[in-house]
PDB file of N, CA and C in Angstrom:
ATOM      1  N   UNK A   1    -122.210  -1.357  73.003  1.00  0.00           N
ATOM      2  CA  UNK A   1    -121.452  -0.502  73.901  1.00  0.00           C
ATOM      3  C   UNK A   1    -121.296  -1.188  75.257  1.00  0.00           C
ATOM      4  N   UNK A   2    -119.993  -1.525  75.835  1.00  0.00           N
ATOM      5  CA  UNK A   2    -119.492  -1.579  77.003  1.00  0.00           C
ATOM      6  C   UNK A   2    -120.395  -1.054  78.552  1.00  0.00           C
ATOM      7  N   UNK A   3    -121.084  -1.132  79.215  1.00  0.00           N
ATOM      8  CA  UNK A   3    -120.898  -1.107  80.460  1.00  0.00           C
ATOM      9  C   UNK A   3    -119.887  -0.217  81.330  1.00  0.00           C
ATOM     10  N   UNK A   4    -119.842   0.873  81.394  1.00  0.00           N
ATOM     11  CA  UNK A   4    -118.521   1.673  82.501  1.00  0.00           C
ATOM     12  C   UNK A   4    -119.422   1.150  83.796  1.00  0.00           C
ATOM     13  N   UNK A   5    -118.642   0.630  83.998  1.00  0.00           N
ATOM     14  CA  UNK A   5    -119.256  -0.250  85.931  1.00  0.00           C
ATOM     15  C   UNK A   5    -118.698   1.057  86.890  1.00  0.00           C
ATOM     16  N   UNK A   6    -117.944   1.536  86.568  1.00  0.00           N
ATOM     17  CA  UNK A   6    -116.980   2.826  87.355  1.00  0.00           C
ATOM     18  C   UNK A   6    -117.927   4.099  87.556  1.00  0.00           C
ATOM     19  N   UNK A   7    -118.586   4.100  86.445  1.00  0.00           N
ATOM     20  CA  UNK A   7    -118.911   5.343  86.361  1.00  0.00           C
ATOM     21  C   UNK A   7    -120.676   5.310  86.614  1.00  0.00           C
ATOM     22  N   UNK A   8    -121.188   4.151  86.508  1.00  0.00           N
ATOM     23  CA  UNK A   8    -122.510   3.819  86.986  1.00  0.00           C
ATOM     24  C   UNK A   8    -121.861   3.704  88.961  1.00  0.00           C
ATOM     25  N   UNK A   9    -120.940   3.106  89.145  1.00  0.00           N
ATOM     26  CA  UNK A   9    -120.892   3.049  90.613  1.00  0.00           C
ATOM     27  C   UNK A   9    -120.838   4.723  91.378  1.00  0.00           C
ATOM     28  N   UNK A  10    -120.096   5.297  90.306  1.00  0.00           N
ATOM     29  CA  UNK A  10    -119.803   6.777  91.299  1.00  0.00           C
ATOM     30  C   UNK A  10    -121.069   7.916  90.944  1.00  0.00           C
ATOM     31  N   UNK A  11    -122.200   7.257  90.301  1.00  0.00           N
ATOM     32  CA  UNK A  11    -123.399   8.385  90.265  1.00  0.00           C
ATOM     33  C   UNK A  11    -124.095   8.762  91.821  1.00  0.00           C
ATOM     34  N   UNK A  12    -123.895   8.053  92.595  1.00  0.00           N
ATOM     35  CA  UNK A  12    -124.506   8.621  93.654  1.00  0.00           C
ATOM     36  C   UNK A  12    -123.504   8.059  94.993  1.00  0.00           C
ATOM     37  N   UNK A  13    -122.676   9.128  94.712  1.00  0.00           N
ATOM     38  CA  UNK A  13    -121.377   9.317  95.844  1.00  0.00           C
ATOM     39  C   UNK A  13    -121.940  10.573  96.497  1.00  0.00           C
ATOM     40  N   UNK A  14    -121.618   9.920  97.826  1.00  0.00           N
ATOM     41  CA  UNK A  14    -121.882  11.009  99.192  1.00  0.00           C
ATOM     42  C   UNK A  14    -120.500  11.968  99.606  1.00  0.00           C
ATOM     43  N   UNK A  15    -120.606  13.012 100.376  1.00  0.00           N
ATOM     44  CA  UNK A  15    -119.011  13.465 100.370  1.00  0.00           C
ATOM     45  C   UNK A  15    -118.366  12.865 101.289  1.00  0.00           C
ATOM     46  N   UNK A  16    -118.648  11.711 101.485  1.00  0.00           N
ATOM     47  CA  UNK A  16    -117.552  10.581 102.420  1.00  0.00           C
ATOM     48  C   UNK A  16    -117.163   9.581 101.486  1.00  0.00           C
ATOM     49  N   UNK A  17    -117.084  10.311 100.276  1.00  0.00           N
ATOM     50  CA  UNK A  17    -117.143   8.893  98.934  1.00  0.00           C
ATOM     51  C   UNK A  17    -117.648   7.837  99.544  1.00  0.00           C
ATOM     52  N   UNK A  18    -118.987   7.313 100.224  1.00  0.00           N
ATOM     53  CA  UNK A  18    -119.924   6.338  99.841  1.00  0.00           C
ATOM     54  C   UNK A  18    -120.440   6.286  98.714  1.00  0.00           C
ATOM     55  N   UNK A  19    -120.586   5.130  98.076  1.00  0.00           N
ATOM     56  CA  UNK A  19    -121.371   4.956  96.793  1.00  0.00           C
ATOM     57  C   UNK A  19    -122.565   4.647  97.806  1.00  0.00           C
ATOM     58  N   UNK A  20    -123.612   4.863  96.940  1.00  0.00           N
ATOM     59  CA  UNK A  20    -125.041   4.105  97.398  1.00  0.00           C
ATOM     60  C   UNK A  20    -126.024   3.564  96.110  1.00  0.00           C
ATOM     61  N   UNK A  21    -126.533   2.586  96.928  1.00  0.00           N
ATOM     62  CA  UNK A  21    -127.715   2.046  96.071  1.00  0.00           C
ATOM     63  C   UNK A  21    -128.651   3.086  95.561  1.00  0.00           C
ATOM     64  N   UNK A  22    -129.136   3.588  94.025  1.00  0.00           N
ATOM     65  CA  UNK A  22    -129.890   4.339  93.809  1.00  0.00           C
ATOM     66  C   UNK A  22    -131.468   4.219  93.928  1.00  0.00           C
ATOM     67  N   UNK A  23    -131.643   3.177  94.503  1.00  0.00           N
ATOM     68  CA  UNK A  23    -132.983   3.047  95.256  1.00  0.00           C
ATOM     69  C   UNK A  23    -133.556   2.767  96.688  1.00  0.00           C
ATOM     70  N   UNK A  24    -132.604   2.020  97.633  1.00  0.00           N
ATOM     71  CA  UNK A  24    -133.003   1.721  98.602  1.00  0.00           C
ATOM     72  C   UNK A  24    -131.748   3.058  99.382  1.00  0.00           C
ATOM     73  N   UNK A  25    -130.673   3.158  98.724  1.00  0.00           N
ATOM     74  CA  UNK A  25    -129.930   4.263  99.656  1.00  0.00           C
ATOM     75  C   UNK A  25    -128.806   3.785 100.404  1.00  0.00           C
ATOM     76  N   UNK A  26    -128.833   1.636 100.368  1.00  0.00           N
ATOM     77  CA  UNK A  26    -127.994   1.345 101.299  1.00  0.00           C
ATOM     78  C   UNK A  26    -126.466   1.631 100.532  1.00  0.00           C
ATOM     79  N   UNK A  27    -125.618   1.975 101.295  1.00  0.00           N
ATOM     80  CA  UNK A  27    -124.475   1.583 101.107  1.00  0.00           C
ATOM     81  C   UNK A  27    -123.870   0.557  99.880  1.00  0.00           C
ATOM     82  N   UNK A  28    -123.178   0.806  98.892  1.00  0.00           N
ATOM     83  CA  UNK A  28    -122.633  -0.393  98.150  1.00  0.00           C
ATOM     84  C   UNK A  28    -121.475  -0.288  97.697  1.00  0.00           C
ATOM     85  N   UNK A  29    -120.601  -1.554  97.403  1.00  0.00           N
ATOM     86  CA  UNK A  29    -119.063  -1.578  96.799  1.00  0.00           C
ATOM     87  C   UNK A  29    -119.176  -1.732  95.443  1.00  0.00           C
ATOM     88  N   UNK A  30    -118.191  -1.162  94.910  1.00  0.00           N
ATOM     89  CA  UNK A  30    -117.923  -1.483  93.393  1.00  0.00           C
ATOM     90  C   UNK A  30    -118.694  -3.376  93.113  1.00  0.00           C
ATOM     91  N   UNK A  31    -118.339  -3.774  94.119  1.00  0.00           N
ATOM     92  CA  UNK A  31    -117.925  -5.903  93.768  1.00  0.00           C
ATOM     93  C   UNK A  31    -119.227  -6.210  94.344  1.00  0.00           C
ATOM     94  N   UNK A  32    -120.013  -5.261  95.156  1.00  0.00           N
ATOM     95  CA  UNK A  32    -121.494  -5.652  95.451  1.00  0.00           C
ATOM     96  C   UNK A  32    -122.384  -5.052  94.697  1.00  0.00           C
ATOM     97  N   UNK A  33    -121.999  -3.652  93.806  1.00  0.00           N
ATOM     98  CA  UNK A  33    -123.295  -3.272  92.949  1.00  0.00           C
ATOM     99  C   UNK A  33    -123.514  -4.145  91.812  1.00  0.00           C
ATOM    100  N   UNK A  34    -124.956  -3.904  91.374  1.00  0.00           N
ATOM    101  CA  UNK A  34    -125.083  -4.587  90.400  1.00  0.00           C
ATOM    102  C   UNK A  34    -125.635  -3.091  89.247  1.00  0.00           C
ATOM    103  N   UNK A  35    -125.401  -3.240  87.744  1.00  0.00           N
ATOM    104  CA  UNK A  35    -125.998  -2.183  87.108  1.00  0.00           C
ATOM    105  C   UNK A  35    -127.487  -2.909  87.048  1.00  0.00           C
ATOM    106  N   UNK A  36    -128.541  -1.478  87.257  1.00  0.00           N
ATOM    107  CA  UNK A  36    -129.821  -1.932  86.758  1.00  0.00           C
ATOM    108  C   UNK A  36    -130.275  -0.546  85.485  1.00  0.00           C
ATOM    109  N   UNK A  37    -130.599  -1.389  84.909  1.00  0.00           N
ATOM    110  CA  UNK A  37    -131.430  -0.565  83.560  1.00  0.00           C
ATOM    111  C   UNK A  37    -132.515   0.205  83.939  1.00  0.00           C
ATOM    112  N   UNK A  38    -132.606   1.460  84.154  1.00  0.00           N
ATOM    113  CA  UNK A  38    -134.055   2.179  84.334  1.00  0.00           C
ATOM    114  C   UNK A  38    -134.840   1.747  83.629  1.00  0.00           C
ATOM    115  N   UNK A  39    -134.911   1.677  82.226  1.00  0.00           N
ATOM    116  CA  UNK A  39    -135.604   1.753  81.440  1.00  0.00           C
ATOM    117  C   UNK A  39    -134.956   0.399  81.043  1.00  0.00           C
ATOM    118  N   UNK A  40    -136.209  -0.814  81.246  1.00  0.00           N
ATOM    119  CA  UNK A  40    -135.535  -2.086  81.127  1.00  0.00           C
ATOM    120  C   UNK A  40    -135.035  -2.501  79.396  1.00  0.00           C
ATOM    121  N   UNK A  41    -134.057  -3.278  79.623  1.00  0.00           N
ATOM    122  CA  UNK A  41    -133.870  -4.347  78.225  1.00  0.00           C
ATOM    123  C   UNK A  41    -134.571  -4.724  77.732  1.00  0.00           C
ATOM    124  N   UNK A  42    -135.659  -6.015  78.502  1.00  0.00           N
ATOM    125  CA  UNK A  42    -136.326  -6.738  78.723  1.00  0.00           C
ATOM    126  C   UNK A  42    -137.755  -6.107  78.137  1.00  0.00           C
ATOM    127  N   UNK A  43    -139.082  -6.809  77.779  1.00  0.00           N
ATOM    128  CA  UNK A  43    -140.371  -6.956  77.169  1.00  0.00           C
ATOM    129  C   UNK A  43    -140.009  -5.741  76.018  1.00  0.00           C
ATOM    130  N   UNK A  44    -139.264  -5.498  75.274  1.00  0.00           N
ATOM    131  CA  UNK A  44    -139.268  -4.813  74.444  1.00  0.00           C
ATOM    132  C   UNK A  44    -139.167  -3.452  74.537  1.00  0.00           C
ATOM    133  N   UNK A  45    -139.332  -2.740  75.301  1.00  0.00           N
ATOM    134  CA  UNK A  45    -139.294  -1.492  75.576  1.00  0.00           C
ATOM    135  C   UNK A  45    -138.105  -0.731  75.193  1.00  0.00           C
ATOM    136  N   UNK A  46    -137.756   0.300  74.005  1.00  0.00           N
ATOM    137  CA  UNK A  46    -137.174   0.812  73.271  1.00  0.00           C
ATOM    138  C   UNK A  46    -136.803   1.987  74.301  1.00  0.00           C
ATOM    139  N   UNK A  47    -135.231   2.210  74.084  1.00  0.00           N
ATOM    140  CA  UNK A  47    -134.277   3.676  74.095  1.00  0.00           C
ATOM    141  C   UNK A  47    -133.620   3.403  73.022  1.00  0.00           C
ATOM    142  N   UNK A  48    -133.190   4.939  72.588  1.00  0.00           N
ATOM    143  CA  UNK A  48    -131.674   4.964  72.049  1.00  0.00           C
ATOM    144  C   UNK A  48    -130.884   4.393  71.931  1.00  0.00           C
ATOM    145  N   UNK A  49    -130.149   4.312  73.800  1.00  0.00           N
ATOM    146  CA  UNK A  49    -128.773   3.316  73.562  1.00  0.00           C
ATOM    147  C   UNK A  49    -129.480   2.589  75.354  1.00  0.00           C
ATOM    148  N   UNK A  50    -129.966   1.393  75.441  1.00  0.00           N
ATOM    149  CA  UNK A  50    -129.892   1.100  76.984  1.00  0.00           C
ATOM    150  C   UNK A  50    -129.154   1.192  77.820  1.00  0.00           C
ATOM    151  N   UNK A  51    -128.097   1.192  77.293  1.00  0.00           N
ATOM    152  CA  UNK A  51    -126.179   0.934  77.930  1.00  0.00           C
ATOM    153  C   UNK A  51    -125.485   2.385  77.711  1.00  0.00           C
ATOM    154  N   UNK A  52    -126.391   3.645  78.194  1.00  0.00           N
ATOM    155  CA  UNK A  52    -126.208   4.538  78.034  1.00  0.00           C
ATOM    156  C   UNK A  52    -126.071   4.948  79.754  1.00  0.00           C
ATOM    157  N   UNK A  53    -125.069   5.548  79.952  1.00  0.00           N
ATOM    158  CA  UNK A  53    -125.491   5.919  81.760  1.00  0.00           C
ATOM    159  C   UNK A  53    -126.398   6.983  81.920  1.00  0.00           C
ATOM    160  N   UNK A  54    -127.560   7.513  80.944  1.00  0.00           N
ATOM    161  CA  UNK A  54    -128.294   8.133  81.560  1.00  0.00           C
ATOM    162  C   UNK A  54    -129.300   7.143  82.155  1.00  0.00           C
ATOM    163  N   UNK A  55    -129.571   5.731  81.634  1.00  0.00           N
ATOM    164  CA  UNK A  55    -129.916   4.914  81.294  1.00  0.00           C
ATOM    165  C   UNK A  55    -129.709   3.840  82.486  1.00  0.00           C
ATOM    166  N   UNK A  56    -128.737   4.118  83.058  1.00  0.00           N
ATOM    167  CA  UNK A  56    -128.105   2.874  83.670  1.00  0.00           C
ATOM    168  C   UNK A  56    -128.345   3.180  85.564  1.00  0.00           C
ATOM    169  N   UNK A  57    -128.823   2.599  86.721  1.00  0.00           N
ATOM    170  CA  UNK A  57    -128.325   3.001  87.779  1.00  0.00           C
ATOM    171  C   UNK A  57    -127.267   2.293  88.692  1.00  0.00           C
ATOM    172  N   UNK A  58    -126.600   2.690  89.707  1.00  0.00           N
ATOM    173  CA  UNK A  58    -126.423   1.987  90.816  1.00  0.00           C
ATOM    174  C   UNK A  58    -127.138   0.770  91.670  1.00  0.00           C
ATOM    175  N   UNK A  59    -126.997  -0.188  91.767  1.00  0.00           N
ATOM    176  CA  UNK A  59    -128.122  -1.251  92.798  1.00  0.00           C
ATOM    177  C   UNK A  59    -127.733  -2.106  93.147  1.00  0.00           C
ATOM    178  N   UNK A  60    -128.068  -2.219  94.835  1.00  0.00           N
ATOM    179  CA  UNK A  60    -127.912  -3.897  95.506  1.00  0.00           C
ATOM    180  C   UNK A  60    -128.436  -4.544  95.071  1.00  0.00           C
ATOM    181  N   UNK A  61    -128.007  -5.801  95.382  1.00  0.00           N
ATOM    182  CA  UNK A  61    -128.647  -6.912  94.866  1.00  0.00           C
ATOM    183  C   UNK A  61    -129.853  -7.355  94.948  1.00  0.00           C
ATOM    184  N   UNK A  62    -130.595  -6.723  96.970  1.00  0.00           N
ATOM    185  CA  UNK A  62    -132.008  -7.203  96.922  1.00  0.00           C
ATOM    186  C   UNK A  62    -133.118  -5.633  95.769  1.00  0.00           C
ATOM    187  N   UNK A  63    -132.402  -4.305  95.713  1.00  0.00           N
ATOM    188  CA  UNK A  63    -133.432  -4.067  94.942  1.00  0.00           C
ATOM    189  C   UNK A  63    -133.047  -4.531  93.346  1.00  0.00           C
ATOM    190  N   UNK A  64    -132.063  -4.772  92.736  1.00  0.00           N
ATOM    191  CA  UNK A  64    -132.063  -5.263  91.397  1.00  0.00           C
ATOM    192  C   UNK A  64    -132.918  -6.649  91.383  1.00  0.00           C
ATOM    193  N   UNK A  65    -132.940  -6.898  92.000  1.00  0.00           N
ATOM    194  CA  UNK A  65    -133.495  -8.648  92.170  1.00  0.00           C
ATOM    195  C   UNK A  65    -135.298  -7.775  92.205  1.00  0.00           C
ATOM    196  N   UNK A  66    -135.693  -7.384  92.823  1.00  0.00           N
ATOM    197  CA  UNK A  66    -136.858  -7.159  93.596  1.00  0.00           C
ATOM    198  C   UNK A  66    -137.452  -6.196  91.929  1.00  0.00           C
ATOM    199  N   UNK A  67    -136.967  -5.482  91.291  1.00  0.00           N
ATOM    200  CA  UNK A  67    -137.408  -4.377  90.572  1.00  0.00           C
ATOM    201  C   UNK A  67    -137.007  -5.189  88.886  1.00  0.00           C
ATOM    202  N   UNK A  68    -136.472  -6.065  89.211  1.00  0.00           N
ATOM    203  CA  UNK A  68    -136.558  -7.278  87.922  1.00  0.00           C
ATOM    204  C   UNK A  68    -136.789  -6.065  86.034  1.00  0.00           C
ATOM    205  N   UNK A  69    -137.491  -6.387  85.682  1.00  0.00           N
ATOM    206  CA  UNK A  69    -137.208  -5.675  84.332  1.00  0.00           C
ATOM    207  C   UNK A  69    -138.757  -5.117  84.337  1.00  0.00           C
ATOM    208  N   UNK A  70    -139.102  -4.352  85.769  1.00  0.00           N
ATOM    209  CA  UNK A  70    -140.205  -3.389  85.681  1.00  0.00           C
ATOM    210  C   UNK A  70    -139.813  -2.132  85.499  1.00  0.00           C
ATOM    211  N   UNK A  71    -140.741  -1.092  85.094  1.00  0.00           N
ATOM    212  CA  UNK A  71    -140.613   0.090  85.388  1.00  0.00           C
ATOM    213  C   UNK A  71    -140.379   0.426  86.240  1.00  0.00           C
ATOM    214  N   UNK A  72    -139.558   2.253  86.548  1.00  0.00           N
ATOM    215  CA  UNK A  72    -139.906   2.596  88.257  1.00  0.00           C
ATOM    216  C   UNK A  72    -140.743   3.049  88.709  1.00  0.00           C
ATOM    217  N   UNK A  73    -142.076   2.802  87.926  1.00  0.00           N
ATOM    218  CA  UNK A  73    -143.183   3.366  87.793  1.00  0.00           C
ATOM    219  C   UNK A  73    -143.967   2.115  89.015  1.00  0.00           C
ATOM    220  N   UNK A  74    -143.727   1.219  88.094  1.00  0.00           N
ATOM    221  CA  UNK A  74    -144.189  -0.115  88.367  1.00  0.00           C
ATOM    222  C   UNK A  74    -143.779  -1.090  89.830  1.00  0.00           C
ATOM    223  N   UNK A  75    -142.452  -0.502  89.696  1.00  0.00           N
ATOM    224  CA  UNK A  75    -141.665  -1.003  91.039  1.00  0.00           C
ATOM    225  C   UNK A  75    -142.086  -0.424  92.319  1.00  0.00           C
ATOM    226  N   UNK A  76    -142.573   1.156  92.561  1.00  0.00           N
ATOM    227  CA  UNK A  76    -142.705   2.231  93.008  1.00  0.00           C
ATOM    228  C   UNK A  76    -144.414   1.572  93.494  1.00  0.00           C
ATOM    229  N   UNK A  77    -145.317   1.422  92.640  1.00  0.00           N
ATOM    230  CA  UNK A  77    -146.547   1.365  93.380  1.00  0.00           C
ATOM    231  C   UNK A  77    -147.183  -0.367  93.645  1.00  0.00           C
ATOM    232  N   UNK A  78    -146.628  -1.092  92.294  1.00  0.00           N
ATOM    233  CA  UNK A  78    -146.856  -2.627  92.898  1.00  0.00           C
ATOM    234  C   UNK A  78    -146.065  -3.061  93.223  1.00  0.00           C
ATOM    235  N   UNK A  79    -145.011  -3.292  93.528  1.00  0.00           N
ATOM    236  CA  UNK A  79    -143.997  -3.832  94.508  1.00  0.00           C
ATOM    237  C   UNK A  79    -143.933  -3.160  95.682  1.00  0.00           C
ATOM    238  N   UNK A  80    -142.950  -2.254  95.531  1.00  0.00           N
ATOM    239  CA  UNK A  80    -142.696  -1.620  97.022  1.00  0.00           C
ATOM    240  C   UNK A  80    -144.166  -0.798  97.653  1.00  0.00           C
ATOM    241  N   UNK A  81    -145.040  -0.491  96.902  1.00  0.00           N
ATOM    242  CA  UNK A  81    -146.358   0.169  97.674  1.00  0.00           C
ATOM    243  C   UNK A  81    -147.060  -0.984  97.947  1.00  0.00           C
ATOM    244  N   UNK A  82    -147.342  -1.852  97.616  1.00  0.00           N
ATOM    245  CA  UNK A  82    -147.522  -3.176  98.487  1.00  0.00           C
ATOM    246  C   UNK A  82    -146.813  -3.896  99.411  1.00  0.00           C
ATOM    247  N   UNK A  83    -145.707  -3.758 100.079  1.00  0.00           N
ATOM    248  CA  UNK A  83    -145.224  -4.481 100.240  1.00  0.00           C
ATOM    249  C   UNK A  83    -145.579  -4.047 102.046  1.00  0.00           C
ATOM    250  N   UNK A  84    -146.126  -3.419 102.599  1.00  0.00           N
ATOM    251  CA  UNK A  84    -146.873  -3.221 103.981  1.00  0.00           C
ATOM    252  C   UNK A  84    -147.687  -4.347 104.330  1.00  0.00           C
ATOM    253  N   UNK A  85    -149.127  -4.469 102.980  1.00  0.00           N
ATOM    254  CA  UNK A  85    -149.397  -5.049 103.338  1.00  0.00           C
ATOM    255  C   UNK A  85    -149.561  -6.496 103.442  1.00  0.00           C
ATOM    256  N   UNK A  86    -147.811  -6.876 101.820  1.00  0.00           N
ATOM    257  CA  UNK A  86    -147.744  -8.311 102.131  1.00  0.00           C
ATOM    258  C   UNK A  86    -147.219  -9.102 103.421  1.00  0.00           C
ATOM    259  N   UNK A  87    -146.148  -7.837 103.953  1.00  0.00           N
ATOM    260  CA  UNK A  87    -145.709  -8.225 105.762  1.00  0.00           C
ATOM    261  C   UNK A  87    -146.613  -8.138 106.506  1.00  0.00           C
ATOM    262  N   UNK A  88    -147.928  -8.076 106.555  1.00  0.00           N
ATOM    263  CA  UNK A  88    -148.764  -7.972 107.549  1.00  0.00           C
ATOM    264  C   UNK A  88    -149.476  -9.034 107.445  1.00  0.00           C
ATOM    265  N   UNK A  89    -149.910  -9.623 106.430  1.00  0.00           N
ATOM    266  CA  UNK A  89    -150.296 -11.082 106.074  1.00  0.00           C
ATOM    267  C   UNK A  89    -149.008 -12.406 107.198  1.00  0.00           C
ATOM    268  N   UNK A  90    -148.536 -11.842 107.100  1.00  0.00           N
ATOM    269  CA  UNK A  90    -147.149 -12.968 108.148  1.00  0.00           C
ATOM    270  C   UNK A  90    -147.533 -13.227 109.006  1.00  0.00           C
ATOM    271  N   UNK A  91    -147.762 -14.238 109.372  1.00  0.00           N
ATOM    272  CA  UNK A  91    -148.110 -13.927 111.145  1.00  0.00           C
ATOM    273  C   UNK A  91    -146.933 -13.929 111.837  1.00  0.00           C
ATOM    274  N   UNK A  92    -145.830 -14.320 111.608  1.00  0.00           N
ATOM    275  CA  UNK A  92    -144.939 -14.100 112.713  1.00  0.00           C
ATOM    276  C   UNK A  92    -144.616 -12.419 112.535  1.00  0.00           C
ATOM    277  N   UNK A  93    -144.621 -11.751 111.266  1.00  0.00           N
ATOM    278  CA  UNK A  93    -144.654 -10.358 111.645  1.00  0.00           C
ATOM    279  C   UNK A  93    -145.501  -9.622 112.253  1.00  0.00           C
ATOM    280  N   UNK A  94    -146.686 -10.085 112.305  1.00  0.00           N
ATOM    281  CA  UNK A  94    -147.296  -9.428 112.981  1.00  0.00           C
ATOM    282  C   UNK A  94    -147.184  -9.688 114.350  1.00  0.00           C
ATOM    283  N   UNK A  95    -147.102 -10.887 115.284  1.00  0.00           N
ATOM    284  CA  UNK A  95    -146.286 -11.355 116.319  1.00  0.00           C
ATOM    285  C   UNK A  95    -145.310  -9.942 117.178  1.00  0.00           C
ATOM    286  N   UNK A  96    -144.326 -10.210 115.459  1.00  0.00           N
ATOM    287  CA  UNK A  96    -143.499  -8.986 116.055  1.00  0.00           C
ATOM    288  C   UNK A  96    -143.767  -7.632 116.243  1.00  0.00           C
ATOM    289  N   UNK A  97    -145.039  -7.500 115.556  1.00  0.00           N
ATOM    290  CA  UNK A  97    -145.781  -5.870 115.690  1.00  0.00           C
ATOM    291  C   UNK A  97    -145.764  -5.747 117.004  1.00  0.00           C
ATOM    292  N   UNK A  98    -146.640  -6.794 117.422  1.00  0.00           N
ATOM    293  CA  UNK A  98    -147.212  -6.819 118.646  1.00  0.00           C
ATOM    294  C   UNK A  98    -146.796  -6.827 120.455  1.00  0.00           C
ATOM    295  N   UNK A  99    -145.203  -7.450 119.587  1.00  0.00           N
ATOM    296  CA  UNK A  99    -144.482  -7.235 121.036  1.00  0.00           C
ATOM    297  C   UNK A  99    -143.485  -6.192 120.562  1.00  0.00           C
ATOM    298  N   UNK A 100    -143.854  -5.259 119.854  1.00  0.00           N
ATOM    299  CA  UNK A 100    -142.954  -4.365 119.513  1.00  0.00           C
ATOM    300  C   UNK A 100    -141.172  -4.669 119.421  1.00  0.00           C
ATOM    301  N   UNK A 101    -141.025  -5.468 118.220  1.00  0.00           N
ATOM    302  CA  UNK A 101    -139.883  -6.485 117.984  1.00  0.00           C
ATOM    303  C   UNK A 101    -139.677  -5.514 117.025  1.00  0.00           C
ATOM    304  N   UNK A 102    -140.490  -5.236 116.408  1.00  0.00           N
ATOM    305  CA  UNK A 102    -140.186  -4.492 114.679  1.00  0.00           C
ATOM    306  C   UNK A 102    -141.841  -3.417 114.647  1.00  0.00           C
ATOM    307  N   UNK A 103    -141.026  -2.605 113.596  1.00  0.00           N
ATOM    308  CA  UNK A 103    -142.187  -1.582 113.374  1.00  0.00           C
ATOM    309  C   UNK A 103    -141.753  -1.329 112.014  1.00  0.00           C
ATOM    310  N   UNK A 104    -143.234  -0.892 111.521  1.00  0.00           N
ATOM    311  CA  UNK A 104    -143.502  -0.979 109.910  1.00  0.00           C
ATOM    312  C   UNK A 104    -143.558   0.811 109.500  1.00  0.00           C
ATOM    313  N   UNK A 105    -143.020   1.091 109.049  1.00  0.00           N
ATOM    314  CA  UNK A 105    -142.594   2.306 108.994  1.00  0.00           C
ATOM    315  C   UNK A 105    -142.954   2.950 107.500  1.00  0.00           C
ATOM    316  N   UNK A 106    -144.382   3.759 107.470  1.00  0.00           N
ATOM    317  CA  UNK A 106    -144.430   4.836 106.373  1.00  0.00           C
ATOM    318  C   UNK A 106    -143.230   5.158 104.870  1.00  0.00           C
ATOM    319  N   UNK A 107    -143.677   4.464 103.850  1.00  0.00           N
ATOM    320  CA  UNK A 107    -142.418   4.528 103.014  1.00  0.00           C
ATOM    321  C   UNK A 107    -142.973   6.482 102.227  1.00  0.00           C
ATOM    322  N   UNK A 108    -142.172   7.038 102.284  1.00  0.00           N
ATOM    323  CA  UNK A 108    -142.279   8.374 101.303  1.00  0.00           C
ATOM    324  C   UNK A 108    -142.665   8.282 100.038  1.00  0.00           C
ATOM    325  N   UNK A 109    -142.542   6.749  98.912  1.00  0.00           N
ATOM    326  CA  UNK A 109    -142.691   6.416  97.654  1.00  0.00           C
ATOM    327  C   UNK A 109    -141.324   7.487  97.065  1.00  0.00           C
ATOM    328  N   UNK A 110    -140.227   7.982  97.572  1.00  0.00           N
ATOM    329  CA  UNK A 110    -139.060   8.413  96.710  1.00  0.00           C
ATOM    330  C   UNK A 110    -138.190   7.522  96.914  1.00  0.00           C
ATOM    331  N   UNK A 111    -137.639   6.943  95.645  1.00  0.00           N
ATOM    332  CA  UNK A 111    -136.053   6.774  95.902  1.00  0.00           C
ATOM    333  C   UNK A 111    -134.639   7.482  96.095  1.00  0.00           C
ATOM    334  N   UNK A 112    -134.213   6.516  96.303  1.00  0.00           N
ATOM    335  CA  UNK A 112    -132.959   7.581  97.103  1.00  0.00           C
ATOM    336  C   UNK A 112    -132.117   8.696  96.280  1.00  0.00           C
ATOM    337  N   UNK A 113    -132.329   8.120  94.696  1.00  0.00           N
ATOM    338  CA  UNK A 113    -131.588   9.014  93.602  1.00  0.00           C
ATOM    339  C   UNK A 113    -133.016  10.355  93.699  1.00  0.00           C
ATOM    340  N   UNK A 114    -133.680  10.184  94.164  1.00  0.00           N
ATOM    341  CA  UNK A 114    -134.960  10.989  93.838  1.00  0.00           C
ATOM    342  C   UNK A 114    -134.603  12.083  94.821  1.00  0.00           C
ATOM    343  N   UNK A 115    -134.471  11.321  95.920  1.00  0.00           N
ATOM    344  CA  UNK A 115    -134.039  12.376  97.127  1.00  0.00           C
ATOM    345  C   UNK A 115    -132.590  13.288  97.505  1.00  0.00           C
ATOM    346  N   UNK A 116    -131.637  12.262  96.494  1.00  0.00           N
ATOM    347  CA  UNK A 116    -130.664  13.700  96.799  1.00  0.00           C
ATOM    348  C   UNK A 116    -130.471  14.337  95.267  1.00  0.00           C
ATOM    349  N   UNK A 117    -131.152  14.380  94.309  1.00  0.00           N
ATOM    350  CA  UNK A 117    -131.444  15.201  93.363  1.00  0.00           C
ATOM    351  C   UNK A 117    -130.148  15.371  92.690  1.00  0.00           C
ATOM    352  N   UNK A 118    -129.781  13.705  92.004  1.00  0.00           N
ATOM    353  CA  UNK A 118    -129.139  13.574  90.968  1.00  0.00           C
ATOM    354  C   UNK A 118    -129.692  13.461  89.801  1.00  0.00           C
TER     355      UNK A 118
END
């Protein structure tokens, strides 16, 4: 089965027809999303149909890249719930803590499809 790129792009339209990334929330174009598999292709892990759009989300490129063929289980607490304290290991981020350049900001652990309750 085909891919509808159309219809994975318009699952999480705002009423300003923004599409958005279904995880990070940013903003995306038809020619910048990429489809990501919830439920990956990849290590074997069985659905029905993968290429099913219940199946399928919206995503930029840095979270499709970043959430690779994990769970969102997996993505959710070792990736992004670590990822505080791999920027704090930096020293130039922390640098920037310090002269208040940047601030590290409390993640909620929801994604953005989570939060507007598609």
């Amino acid at each position: 089965m085909k891919v509808d790129r159309v219809a994975v792009y318009n699952k999480y339209k705002d009423s300003n027809g923004t599409r958005h990334c279904a995880y990070c929330g940013k903003p995306i174009t038809l020619s910048t999303m990429q489809v990501d598999h919830i439920i990956p292709k990849a290590r074997g892990w069985k659905v029905a149909d993968v290429n099913d759009i219940s199946n399928l989300n919206p995503a930029c490129r840095s979270c499709n890249h970043y959430k690779r063929a994990h769970s969102l289980e997996d993505f959710r607490k070792h990736y992004l719930g670590q990822l505080h304290k791999r920027l704090e290991r930096i020293y130039t981020v922390r640098v920037a803590i310090d002269y208040g350049i940047v601030e590290l900001n409390k993640w909620d652990r929801r994604f953005f499809f989570e939060k507007v309750g598609k």
